[in-house]
PDB file of N, CA and C in Angstrom:
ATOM      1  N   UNK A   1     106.465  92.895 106.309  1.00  0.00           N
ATOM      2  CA  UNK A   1     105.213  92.332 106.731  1.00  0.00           C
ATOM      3  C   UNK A   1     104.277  92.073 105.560  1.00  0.00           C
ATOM      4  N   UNK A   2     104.770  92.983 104.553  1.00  0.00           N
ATOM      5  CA  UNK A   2     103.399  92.672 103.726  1.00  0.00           C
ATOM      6  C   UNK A   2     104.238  92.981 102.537  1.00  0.00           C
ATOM      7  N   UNK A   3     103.880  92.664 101.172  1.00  0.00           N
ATOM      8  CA  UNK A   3     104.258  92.974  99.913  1.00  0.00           C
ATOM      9  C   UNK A   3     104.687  91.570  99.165  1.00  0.00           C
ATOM     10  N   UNK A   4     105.581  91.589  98.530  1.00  0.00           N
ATOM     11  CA  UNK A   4     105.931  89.835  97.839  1.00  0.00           C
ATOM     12  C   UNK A   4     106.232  89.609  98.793  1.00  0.00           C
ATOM     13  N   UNK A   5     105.474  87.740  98.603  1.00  0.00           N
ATOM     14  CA  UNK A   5     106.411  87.040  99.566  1.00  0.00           C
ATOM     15  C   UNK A   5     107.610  86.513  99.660  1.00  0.00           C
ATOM     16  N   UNK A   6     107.642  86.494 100.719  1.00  0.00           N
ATOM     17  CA  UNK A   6     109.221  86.609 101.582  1.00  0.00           C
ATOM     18  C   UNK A   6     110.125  87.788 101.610  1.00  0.00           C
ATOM     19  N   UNK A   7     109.237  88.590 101.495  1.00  0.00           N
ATOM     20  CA  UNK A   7     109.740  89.601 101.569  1.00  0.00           C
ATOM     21  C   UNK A   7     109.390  90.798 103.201  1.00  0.00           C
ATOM     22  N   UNK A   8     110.299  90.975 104.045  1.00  0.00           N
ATOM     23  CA  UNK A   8     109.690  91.100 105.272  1.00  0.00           C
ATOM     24  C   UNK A   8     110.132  92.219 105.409  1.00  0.00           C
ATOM     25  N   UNK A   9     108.998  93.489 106.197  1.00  0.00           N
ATOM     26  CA  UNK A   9     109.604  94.778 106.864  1.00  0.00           C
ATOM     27  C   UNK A   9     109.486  95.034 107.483  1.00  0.00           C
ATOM     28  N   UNK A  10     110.031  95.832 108.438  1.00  0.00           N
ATOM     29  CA  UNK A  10     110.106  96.275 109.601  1.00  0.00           C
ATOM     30  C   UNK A  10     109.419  97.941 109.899  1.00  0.00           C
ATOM     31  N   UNK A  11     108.878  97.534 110.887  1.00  0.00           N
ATOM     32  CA  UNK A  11     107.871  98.938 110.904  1.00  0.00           C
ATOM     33  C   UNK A  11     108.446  99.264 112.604  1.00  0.00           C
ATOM     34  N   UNK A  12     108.615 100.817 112.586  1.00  0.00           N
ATOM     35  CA  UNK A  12     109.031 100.940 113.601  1.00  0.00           C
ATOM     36  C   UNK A  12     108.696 102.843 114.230  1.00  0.00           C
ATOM     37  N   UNK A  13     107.691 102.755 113.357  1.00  0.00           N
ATOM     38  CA  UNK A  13     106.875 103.772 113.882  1.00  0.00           C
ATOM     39  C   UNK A  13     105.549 103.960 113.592  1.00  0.00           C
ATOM     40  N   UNK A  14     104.537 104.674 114.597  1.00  0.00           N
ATOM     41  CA  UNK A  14     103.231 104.319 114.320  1.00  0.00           C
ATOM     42  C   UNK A  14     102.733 105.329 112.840  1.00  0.00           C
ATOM     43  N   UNK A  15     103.459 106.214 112.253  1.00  0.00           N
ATOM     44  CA  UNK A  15     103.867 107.096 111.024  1.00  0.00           C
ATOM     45  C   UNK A  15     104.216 105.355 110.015  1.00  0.00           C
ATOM     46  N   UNK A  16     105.118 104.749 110.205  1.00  0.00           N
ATOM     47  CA  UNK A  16     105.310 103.935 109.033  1.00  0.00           C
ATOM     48  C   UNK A  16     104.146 103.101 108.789  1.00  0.00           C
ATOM     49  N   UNK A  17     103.546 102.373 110.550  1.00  0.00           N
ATOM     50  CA  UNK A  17     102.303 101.110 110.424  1.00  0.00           C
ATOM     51  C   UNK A  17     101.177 102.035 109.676  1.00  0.00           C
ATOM     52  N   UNK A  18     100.937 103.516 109.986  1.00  0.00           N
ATOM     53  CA  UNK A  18      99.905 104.040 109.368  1.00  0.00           C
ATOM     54  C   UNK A  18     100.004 103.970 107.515  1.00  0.00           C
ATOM     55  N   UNK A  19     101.235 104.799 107.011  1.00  0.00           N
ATOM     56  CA  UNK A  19     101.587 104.340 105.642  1.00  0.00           C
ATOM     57  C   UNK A  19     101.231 102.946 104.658  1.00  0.00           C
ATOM     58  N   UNK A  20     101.794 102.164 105.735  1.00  0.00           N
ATOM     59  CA  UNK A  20     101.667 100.551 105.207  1.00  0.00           C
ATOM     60  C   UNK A  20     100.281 100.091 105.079  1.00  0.00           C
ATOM     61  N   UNK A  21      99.206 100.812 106.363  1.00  0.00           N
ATOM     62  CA  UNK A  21      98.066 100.169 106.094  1.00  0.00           C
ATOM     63  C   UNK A  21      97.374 100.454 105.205  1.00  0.00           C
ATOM     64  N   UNK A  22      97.965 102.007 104.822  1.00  0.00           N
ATOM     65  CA  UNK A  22      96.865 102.792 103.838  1.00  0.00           C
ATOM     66  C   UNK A  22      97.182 102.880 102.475  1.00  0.00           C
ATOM     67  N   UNK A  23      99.116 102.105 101.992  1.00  0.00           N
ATOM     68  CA  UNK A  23      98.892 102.065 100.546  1.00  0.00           C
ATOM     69  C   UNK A  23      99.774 100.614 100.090  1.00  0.00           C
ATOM     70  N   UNK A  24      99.890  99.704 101.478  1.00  0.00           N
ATOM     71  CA  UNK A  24      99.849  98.088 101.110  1.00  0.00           C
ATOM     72  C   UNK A  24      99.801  96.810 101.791  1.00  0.00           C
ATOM     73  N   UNK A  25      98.522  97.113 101.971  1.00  0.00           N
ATOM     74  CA  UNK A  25      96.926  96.249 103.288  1.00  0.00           C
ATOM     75  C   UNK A  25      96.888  95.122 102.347  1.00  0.00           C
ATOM     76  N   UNK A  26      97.259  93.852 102.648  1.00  0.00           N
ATOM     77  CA  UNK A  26      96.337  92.728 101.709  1.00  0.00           C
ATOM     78  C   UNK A  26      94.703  92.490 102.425  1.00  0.00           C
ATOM     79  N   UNK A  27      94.322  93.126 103.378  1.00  0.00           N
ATOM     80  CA  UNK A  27      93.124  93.458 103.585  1.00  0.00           C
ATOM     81  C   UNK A  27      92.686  94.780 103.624  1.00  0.00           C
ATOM     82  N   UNK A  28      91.233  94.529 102.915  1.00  0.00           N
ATOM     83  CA  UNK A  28      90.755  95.655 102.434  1.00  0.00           C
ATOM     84  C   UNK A  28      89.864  96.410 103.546  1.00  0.00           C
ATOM     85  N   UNK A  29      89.034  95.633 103.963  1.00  0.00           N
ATOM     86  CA  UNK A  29      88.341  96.451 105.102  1.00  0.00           C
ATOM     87  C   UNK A  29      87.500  95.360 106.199  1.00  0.00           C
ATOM     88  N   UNK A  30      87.744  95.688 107.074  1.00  0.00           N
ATOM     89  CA  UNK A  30      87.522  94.469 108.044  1.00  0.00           C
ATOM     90  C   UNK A  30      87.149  95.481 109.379  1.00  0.00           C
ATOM     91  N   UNK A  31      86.534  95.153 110.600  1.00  0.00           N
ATOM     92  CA  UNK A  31      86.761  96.113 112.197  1.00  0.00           C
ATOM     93  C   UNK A  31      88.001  96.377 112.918  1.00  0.00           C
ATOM     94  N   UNK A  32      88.780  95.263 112.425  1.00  0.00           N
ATOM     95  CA  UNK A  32      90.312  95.129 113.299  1.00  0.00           C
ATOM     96  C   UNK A  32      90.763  96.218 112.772  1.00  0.00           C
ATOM     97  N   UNK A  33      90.804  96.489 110.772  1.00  0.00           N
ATOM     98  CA  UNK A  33      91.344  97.331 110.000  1.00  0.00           C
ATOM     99  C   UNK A  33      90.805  98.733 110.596  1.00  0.00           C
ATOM    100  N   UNK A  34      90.260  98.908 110.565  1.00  0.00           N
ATOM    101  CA  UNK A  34      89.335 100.133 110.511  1.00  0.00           C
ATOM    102  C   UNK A  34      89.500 100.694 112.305  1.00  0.00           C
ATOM    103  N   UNK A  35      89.581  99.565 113.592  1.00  0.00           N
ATOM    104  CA  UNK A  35      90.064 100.681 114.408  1.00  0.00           C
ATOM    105  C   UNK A  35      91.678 100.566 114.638  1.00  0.00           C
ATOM    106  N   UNK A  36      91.953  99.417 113.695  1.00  0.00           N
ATOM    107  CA  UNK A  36      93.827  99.638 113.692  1.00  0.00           C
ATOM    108  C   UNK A  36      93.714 101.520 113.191  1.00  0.00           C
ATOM    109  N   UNK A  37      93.191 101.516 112.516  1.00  0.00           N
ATOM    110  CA  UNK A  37      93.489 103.195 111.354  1.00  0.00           C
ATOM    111  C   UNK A  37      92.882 103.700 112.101  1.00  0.00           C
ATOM    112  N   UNK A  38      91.681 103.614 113.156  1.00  0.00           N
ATOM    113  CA  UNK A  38      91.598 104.766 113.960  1.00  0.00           C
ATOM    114  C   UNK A  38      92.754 105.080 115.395  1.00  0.00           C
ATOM    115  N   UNK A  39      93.243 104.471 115.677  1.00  0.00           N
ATOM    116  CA  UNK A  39      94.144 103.775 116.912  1.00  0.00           C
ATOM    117  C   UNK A  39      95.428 104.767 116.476  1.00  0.00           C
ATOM    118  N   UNK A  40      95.916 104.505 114.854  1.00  0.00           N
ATOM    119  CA  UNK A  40      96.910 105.066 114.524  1.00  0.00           C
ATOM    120  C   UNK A  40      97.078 106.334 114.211  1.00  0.00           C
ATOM    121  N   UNK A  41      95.931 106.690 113.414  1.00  0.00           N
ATOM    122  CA  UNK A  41      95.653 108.232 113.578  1.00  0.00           C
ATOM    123  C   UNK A  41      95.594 108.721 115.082  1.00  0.00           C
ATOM    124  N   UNK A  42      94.883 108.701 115.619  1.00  0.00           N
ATOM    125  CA  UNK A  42      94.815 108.674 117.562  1.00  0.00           C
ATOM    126  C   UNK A  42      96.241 109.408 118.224  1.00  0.00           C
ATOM    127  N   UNK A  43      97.248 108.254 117.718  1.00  0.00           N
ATOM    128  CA  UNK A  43      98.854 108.047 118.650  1.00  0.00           C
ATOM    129  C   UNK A  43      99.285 109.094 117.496  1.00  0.00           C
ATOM    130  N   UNK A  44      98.874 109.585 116.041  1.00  0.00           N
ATOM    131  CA  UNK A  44     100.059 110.610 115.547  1.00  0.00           C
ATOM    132  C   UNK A  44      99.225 111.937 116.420  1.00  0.00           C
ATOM    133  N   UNK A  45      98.330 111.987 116.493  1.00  0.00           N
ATOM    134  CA  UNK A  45      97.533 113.167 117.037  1.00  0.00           C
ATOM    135  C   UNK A  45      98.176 113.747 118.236  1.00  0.00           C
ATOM    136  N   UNK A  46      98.612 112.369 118.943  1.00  0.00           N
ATOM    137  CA  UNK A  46      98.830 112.235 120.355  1.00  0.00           C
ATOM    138  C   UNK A  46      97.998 111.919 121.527  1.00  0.00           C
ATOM    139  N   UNK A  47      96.714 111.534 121.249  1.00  0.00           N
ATOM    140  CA  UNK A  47      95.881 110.788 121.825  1.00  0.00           C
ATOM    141  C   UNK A  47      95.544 109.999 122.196  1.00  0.00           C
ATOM    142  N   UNK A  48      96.632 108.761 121.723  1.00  0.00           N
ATOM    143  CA  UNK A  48      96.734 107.751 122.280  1.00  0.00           C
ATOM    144  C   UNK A  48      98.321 106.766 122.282  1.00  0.00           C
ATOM    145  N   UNK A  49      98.546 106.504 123.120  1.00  0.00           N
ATOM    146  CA  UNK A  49     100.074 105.570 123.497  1.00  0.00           C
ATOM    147  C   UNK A  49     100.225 105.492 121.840  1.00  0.00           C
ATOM    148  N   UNK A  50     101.656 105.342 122.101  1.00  0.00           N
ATOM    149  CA  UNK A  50     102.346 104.414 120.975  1.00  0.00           C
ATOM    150  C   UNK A  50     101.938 102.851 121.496  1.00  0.00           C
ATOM    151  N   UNK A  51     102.072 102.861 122.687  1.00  0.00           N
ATOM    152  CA  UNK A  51     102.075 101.058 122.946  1.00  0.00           C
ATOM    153  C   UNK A  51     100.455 100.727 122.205  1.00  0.00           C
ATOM    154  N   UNK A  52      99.620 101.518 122.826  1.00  0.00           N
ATOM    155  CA  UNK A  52      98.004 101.049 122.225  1.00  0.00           C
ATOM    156  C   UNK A  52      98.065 100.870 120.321  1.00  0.00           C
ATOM    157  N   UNK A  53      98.054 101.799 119.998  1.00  0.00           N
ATOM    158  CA  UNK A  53      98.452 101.831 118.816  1.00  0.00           C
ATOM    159  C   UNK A  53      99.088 100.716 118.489  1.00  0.00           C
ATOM    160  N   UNK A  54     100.317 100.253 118.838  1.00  0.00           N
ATOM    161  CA  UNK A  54     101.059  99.279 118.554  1.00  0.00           C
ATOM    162  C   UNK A  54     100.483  97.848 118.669  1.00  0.00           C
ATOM    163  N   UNK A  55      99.733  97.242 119.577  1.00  0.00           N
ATOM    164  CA  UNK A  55      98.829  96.566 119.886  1.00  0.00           C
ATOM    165  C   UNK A  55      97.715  96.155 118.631  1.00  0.00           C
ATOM    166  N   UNK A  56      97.099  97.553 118.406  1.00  0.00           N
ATOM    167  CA  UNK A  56      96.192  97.089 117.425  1.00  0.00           C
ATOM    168  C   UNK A  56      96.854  97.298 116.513  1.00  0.00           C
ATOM    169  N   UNK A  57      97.995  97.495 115.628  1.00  0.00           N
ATOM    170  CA  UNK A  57      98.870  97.390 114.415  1.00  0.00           C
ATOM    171  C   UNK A  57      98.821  95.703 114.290  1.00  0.00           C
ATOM    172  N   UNK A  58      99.402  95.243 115.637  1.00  0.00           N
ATOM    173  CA  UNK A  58     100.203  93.723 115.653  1.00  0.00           C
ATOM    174  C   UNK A  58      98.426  92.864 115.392  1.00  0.00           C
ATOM    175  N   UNK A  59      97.689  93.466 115.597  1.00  0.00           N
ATOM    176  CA  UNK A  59      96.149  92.772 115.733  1.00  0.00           C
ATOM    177  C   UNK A  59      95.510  92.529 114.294  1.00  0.00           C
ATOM    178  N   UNK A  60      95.660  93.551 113.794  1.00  0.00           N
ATOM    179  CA  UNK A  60      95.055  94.005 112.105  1.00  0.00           C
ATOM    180  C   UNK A  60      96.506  93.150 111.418  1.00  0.00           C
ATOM    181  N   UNK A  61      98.154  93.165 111.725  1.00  0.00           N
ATOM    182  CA  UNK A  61      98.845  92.286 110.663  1.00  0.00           C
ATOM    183  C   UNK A  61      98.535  90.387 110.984  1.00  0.00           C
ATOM    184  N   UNK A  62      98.322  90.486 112.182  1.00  0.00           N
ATOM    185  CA  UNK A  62      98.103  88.893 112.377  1.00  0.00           C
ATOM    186  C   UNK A  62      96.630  88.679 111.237  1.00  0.00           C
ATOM    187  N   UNK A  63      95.568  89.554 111.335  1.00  0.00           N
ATOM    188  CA  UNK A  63      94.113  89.496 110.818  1.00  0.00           C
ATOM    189  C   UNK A  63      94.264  89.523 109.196  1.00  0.00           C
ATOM    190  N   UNK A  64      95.582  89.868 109.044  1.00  0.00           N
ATOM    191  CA  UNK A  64      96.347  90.248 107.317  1.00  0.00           C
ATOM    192  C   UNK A  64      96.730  88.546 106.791  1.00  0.00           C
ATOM    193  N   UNK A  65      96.947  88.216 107.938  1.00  0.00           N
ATOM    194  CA  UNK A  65      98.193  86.135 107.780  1.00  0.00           C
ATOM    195  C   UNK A  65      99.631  87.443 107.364  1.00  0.00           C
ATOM    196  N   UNK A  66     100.044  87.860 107.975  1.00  0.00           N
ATOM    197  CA  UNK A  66     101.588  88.813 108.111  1.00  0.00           C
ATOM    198  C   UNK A  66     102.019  88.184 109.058  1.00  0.00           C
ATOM    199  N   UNK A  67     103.062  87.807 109.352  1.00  0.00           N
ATOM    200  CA  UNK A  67     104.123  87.161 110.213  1.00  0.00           C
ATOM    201  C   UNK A  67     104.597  88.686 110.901  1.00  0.00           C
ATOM    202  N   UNK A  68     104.453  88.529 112.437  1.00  0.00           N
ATOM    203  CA  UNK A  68     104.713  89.118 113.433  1.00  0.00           C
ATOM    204  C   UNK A  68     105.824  88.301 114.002  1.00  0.00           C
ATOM    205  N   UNK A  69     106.950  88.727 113.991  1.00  0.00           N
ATOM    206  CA  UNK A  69     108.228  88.349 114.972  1.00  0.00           C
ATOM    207  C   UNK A  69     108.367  89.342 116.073  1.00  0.00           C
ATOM    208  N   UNK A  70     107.600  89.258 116.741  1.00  0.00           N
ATOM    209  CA  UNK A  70     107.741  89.690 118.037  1.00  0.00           C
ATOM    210  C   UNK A  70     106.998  89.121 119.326  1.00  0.00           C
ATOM    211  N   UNK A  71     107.159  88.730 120.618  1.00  0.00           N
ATOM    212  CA  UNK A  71     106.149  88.147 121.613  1.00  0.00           C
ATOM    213  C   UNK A  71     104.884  89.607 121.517  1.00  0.00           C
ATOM    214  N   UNK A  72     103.894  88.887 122.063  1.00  0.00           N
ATOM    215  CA  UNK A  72     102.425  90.246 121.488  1.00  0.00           C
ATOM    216  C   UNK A  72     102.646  90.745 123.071  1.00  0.00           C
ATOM    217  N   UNK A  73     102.604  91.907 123.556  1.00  0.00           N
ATOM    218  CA  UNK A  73     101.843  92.104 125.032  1.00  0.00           C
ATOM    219  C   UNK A  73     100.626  93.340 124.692  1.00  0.00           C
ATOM    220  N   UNK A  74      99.579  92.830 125.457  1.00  0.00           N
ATOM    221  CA  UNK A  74      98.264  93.242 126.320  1.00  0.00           C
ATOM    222  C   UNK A  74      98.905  94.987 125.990  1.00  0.00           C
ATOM    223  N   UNK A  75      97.269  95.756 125.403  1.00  0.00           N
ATOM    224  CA  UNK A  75      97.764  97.506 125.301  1.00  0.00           C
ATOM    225  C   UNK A  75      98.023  98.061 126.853  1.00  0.00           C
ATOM    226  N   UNK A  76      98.576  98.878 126.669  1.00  0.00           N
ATOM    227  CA  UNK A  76      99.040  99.531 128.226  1.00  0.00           C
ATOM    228  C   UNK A  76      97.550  99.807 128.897  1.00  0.00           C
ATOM    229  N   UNK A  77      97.637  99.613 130.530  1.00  0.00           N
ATOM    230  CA  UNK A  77      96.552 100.105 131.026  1.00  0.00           C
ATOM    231  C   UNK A  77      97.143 101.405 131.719  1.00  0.00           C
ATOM    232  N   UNK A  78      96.304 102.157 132.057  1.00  0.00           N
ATOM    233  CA  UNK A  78      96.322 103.209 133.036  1.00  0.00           C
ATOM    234  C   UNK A  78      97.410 104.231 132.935  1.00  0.00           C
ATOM    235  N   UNK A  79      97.939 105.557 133.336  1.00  0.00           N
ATOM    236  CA  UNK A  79      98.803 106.517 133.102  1.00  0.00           C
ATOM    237  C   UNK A  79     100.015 105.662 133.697  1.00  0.00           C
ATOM    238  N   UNK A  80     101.270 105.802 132.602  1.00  0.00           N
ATOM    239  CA  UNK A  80     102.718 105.617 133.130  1.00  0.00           C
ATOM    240  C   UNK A  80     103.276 105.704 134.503  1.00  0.00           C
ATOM    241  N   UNK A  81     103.933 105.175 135.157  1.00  0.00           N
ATOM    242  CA  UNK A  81     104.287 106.194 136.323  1.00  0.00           C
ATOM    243  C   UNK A  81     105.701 105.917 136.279  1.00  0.00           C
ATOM    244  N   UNK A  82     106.058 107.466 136.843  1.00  0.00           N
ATOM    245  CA  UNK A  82     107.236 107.476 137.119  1.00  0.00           C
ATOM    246  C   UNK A  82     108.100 107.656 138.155  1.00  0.00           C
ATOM    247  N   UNK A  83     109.308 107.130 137.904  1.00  0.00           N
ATOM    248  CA  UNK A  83     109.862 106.643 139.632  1.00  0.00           C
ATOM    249  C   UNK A  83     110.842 107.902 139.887  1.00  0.00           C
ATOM    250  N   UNK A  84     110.711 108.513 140.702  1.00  0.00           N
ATOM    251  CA  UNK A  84     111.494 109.678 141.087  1.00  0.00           C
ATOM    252  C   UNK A  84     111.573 109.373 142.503  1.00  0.00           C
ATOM    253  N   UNK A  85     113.022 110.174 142.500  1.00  0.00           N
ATOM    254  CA  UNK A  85     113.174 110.321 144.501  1.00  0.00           C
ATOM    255  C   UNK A  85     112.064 111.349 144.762  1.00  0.00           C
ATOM    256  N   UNK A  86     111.545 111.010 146.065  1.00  0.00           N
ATOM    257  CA  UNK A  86     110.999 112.322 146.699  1.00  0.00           C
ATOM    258  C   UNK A  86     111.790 113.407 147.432  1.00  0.00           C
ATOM    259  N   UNK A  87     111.842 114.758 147.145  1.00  0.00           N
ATOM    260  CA  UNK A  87     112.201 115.699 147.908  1.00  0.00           C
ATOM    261  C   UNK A  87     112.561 115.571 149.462  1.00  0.00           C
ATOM    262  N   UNK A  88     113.263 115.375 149.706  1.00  0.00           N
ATOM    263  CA  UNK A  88     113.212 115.154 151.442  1.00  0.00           C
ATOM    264  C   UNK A  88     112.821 116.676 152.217  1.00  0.00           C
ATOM    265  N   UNK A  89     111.622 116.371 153.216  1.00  0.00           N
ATOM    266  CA  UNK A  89     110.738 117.051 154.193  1.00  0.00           C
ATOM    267  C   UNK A  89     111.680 117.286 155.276  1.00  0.00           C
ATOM    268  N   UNK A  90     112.137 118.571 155.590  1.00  0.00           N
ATOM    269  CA  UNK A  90     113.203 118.688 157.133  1.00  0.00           C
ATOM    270  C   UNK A  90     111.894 119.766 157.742  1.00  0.00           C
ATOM    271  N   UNK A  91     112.086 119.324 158.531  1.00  0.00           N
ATOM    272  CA  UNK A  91     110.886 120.277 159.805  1.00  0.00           C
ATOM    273  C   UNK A  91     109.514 119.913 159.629  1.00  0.00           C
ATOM    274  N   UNK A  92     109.230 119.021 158.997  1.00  0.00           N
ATOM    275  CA  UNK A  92     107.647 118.644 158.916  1.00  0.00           C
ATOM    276  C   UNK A  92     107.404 117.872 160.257  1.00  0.00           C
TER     277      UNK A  92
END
């Protein structure tokens, strides 16, 4: 994503996007930057999604001119859910 050009990497944890922003950003300080790095600190804490995090990573490299190869989607809303059978009720 960032370094000489044509030269492309792959980031694939919110531990690597944090690294990359903090020692090779072709932007220096901007709002996108600044809550990308709060967003990412956040998700190592565990405070916030990887997906959110991920979101504003892809937000701050587009705000860089970094080529994103990936379709973008919208940060997650609301708690996960998960699909489980329910217990089956005999005598209720």
């Amino acid at each position: 994503m960032t370094g000489q050009p044509g030269r492309m990497r792959v980031v694939t944890s919110a531990l690597q996007a944090a690294e990359m922003i903090l020692t090779d950003w072709p932007v220096d300080d901007s709002e996108v930057l600044s809550a990308t790095k709060h967003a990412l600190l956040a998700c190592l804490e565990g405070d916030l999604s990887p997906g959110a995090a991920r979101f504003a990573f892809i937000q701050a490299a587009k705000e860089a001119g970094n080529y994103v190869d990936e379709p973008e989607r919208g940060p997650p809303i609301g708690k996960p859910f998960r699909w489980h059978r329910s217990k089956s009720r005999r005598g209720a």
